[in-house]
N, C-alpha and C. Protein backbone atom coordinates (compact mmCIF):
# COMPACT_ATOMS: atom_id res chain seq x y z
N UNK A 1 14.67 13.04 -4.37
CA UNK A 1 13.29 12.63 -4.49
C UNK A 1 12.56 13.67 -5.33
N UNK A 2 11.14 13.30 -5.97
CA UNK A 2 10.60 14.41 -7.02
C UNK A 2 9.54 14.04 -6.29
N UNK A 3 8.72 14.42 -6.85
CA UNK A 3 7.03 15.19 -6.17
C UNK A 3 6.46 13.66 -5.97
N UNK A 4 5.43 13.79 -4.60
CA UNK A 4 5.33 12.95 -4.66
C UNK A 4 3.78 12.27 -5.29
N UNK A 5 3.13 10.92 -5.70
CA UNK A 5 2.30 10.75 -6.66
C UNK A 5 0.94 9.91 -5.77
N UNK A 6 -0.22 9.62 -6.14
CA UNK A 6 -0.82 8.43 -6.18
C UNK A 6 -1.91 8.09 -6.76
N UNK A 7 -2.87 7.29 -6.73
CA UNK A 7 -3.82 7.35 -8.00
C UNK A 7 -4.76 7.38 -7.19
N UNK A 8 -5.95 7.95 -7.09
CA UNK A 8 -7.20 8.11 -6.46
C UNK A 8 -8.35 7.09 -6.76
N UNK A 9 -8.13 6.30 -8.04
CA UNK A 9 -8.73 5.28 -8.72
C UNK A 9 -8.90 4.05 -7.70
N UNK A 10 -7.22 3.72 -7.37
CA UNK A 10 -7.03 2.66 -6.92
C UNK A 10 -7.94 2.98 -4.87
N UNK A 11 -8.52 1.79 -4.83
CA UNK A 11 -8.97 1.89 -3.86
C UNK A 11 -8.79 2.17 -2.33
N UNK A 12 -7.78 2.26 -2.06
CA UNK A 12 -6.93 2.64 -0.61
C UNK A 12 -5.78 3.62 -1.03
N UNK A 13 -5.86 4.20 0.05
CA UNK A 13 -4.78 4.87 0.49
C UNK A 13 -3.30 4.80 0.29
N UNK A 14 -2.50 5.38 -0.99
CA UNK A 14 -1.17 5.08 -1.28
C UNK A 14 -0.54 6.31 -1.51
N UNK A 15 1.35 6.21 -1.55
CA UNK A 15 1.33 7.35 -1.45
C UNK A 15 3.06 6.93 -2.10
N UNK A 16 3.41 7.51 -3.03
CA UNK A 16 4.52 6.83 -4.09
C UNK A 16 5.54 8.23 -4.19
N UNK A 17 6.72 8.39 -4.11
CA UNK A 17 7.50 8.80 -4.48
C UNK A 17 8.72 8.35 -5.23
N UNK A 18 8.73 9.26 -6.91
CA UNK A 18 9.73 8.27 -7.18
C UNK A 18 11.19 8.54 -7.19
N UNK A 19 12.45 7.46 -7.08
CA UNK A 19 13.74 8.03 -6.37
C UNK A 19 14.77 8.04 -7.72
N UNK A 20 15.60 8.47 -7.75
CA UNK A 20 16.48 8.72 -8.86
C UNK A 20 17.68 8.16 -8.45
N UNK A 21 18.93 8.30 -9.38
CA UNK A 21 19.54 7.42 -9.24
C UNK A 21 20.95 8.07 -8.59
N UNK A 22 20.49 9.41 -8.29
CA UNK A 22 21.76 9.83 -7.74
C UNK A 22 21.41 10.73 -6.58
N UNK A 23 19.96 10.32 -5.89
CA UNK A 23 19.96 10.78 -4.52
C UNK A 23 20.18 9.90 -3.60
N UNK A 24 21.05 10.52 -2.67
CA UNK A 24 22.11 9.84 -1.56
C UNK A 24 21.33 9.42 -0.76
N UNK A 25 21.75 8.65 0.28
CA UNK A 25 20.74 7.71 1.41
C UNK A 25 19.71 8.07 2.15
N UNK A 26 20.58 9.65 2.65
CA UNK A 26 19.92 10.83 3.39
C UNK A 26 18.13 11.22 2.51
N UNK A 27 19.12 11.59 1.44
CA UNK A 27 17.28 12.02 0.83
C UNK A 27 16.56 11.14 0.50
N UNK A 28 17.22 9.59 0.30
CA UNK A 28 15.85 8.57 0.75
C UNK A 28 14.89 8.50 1.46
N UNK A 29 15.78 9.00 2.57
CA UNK A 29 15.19 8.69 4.26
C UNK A 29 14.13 9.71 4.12
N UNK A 30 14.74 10.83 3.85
CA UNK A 30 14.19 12.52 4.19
C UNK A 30 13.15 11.92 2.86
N UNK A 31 12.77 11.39 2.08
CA UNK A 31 11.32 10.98 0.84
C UNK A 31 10.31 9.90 1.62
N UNK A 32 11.30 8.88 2.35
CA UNK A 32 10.37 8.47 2.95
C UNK A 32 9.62 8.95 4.04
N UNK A 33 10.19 9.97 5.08
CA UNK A 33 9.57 10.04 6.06
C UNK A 33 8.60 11.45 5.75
N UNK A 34 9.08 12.00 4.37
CA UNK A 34 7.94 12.94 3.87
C UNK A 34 6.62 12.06 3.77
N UNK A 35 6.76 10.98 2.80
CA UNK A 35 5.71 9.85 2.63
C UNK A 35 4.92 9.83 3.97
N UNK A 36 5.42 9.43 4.81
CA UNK A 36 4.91 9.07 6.28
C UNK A 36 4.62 10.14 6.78
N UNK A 37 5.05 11.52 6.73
CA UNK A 37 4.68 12.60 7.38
C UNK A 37 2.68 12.99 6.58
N UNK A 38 2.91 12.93 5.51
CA UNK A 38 1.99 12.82 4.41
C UNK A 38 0.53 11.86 5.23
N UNK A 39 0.82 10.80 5.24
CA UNK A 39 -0.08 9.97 5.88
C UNK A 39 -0.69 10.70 7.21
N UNK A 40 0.26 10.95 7.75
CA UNK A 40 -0.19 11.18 9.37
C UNK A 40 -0.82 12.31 9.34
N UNK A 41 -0.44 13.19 8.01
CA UNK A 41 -1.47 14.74 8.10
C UNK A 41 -2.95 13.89 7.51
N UNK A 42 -3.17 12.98 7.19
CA UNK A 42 -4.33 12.48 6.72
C UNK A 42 -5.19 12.02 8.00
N UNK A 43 -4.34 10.95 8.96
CA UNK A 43 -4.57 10.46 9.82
C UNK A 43 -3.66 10.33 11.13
N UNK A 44 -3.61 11.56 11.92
CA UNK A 44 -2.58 11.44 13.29
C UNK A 44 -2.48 10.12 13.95
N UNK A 45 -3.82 9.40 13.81
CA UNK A 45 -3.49 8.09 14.99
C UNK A 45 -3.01 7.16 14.37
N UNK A 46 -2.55 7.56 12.71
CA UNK A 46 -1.84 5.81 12.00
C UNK A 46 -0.57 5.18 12.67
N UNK A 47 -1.35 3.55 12.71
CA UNK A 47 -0.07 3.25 13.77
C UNK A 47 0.45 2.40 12.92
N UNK A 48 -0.40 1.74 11.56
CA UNK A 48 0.21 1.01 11.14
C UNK A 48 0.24 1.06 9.66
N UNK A 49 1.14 1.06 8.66
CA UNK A 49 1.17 1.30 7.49
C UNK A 49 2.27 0.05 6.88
N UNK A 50 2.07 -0.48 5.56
CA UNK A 50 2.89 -0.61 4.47
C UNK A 50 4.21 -0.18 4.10
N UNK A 51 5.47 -0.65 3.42
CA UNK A 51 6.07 0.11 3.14
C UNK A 51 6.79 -0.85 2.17
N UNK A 52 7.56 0.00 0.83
CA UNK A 52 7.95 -0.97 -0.04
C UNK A 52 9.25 -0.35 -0.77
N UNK A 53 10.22 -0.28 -1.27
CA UNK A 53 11.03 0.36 -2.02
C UNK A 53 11.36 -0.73 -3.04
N UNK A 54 11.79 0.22 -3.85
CA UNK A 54 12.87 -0.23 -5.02
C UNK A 54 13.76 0.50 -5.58
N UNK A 55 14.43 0.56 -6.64
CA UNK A 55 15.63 1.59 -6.96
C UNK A 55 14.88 2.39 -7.63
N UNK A 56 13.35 2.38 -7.65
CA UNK A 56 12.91 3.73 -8.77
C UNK A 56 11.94 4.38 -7.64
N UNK A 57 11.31 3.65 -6.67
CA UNK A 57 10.37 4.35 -6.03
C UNK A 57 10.04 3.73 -4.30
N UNK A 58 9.25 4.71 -3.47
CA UNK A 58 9.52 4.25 -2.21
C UNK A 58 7.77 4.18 -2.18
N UNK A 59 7.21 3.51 -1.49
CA UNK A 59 5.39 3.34 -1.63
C UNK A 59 5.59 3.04 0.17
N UNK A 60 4.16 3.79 0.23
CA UNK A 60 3.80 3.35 1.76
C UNK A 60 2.47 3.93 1.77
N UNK A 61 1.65 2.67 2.90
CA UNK A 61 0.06 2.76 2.32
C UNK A 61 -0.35 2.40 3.78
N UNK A 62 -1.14 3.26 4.41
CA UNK A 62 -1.87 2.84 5.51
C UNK A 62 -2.85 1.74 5.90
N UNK A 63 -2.82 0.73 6.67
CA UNK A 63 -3.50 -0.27 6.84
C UNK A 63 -4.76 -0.54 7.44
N UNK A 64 -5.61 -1.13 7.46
CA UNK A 64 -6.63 -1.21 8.42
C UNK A 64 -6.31 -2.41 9.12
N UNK A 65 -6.36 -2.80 8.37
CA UNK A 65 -5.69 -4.38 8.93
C UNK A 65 -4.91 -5.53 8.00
N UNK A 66 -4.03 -6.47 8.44
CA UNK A 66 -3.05 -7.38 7.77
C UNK A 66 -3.61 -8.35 7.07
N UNK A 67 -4.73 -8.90 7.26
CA UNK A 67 -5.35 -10.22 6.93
C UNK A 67 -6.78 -9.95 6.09
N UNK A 68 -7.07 -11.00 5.04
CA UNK A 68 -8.33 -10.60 4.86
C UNK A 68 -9.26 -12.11 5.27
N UNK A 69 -9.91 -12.22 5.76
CA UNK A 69 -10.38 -13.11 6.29
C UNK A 69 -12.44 -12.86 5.71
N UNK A 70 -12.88 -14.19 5.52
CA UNK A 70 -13.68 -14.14 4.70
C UNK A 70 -14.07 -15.43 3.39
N UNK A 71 -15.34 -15.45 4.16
CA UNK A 71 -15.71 -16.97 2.93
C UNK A 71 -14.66 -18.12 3.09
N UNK A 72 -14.48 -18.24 4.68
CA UNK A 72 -13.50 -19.60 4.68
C UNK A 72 -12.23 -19.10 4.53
N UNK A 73 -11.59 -18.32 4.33
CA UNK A 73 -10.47 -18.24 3.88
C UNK A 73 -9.83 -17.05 4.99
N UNK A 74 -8.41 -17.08 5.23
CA UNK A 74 -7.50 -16.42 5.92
C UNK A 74 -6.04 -15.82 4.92
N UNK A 75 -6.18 -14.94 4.85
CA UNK A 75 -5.47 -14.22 3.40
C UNK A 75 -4.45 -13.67 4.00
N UNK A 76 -2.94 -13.74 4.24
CA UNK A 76 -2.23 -12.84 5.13
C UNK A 76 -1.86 -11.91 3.94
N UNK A 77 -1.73 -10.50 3.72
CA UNK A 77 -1.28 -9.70 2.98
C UNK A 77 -0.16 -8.67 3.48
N UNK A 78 1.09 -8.72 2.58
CA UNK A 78 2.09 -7.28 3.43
C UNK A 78 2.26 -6.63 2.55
N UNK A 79 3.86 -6.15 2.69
CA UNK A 79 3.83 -4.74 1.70
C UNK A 79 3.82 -5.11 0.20
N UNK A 80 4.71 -6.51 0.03
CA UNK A 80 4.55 -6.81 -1.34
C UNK A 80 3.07 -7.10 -2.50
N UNK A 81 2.58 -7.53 -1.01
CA UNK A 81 0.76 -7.68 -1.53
C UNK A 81 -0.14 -6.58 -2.07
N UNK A 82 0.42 -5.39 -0.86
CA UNK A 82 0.05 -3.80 -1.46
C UNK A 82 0.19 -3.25 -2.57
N UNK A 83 1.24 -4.11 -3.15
CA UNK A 83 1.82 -3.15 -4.62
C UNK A 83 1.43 -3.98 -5.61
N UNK A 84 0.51 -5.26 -4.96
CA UNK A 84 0.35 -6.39 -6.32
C UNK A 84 0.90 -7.89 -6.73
N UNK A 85 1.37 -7.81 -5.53
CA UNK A 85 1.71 -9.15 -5.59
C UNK A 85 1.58 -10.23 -4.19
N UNK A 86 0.07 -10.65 -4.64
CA UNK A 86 -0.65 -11.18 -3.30
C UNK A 86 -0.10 -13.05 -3.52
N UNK A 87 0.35 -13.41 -2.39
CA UNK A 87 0.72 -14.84 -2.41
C UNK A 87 -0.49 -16.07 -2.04
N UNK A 88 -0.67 -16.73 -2.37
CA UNK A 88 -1.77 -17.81 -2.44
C UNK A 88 -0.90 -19.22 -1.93
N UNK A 89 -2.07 -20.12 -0.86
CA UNK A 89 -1.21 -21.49 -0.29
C UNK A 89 -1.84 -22.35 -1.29
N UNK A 90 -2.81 -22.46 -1.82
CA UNK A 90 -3.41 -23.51 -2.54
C UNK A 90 -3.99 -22.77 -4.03
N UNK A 91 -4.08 -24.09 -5.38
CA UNK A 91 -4.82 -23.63 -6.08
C UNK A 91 -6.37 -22.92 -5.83
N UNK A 92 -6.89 -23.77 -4.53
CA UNK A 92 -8.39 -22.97 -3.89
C UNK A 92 -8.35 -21.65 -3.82
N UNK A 93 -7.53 -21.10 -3.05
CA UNK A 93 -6.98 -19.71 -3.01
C UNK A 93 -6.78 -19.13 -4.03
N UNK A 94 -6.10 -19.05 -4.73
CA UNK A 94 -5.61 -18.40 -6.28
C UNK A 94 -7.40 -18.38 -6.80
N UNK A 95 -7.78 -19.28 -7.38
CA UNK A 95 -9.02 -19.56 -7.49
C UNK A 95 -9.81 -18.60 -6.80
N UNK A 96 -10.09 -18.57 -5.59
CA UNK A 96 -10.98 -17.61 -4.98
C UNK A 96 -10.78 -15.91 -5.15
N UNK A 97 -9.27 -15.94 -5.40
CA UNK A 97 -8.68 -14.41 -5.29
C UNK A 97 -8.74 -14.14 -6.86
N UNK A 98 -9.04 -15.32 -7.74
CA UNK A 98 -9.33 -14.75 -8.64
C UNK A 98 -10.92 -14.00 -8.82
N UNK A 99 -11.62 -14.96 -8.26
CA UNK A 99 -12.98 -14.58 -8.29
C UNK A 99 -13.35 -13.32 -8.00
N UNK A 100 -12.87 -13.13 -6.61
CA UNK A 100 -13.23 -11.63 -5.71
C UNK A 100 -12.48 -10.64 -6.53
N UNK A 101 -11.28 -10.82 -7.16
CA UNK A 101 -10.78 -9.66 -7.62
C UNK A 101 -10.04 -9.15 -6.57
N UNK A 102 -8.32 -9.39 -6.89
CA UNK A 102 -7.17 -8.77 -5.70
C UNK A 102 -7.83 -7.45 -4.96
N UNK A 103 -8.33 -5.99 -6.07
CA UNK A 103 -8.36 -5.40 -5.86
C UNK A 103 -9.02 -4.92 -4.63
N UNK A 104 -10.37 -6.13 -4.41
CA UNK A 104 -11.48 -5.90 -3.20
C UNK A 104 -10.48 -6.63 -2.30
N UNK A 105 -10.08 -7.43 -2.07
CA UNK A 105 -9.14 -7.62 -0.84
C UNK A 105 -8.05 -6.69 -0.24
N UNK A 106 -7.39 -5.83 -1.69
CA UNK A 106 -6.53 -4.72 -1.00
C UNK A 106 -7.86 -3.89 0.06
N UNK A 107 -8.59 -3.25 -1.01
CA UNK A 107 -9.45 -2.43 -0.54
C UNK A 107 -9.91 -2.78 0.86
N UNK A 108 -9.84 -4.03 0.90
CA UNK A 108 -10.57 -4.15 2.37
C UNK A 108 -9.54 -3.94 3.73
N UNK A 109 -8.44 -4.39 2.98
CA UNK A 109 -7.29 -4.17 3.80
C UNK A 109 -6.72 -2.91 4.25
N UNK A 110 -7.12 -1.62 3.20
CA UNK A 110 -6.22 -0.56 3.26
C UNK A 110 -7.02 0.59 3.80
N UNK A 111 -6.20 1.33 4.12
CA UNK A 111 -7.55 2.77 4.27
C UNK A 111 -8.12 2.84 3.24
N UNK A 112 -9.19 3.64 3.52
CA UNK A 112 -9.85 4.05 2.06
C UNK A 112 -9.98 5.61 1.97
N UNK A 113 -9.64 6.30 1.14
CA UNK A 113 -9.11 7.83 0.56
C UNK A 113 -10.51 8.28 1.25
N UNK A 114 -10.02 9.75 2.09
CA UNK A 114 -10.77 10.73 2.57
C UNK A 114 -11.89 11.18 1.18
N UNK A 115 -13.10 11.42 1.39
CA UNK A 115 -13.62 12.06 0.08
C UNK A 115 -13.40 13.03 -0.13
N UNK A 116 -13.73 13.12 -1.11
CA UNK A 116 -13.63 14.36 -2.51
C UNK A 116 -11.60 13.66 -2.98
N UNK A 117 -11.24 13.02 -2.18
CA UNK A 117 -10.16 13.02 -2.91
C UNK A 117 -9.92 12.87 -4.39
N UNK A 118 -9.01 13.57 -5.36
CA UNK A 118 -9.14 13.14 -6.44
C UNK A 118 -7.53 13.20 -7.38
């Protein structure tokens, strides 16, 4: 695992490390649970967080809550939603999530960065 990253821009709480291609299972584990150790120095009582991998990087993002609910609508969001890829049941939906902008639905969903963070 290498240092780990996140963007202060984006509105919630994320926390990205990226993995290479020849660290063994062990130092997966030992990147992710740095990730998670990371969080909990932010917030001891997180009970519930995100989590996402791929072969380049491991992401995990603290939650406030799963759903965004609002203007009629019931939005379920998980980890894949966290990283950008929010699923829609109807063109209404797509439509609406275009309107609001994904980003305010993560945001509402996720922690939001301690200040001064930068």
């Amino acid at each position: 695992m290498h240092e780990k990253k996140y963007d202060a821009n984006i509105p919630f709480q994320h926390f990205i490390a990226p993995l290479s291609q020849t660290v063994p299972a062990t130092g997966v584990f030992a990147g992710y649970k740095s990730l998670v150790d990371e969080m909990r120095m932010q917030d001891p009582e997180l009970s519930s967080y995100n989590f996402a991998m791929t072969t380049r990087w491991v992401f995990v993002s603290p939650r406030l809550k799963g759903d965004y609910i609002g203007e009629g609508y019931n939005i379920g969001v998980n980890s894949t939603g966290m990283v950008g890829l929010l699923l829609t049941k109807s063109e209404e939906e797509s439509a609406f999530l275009e309107r609001i902008g994904p980003l305010s639905i993560l945001a509402s969903l996720g922690k939001p960065w301690p200040k001064g963070t930068s």
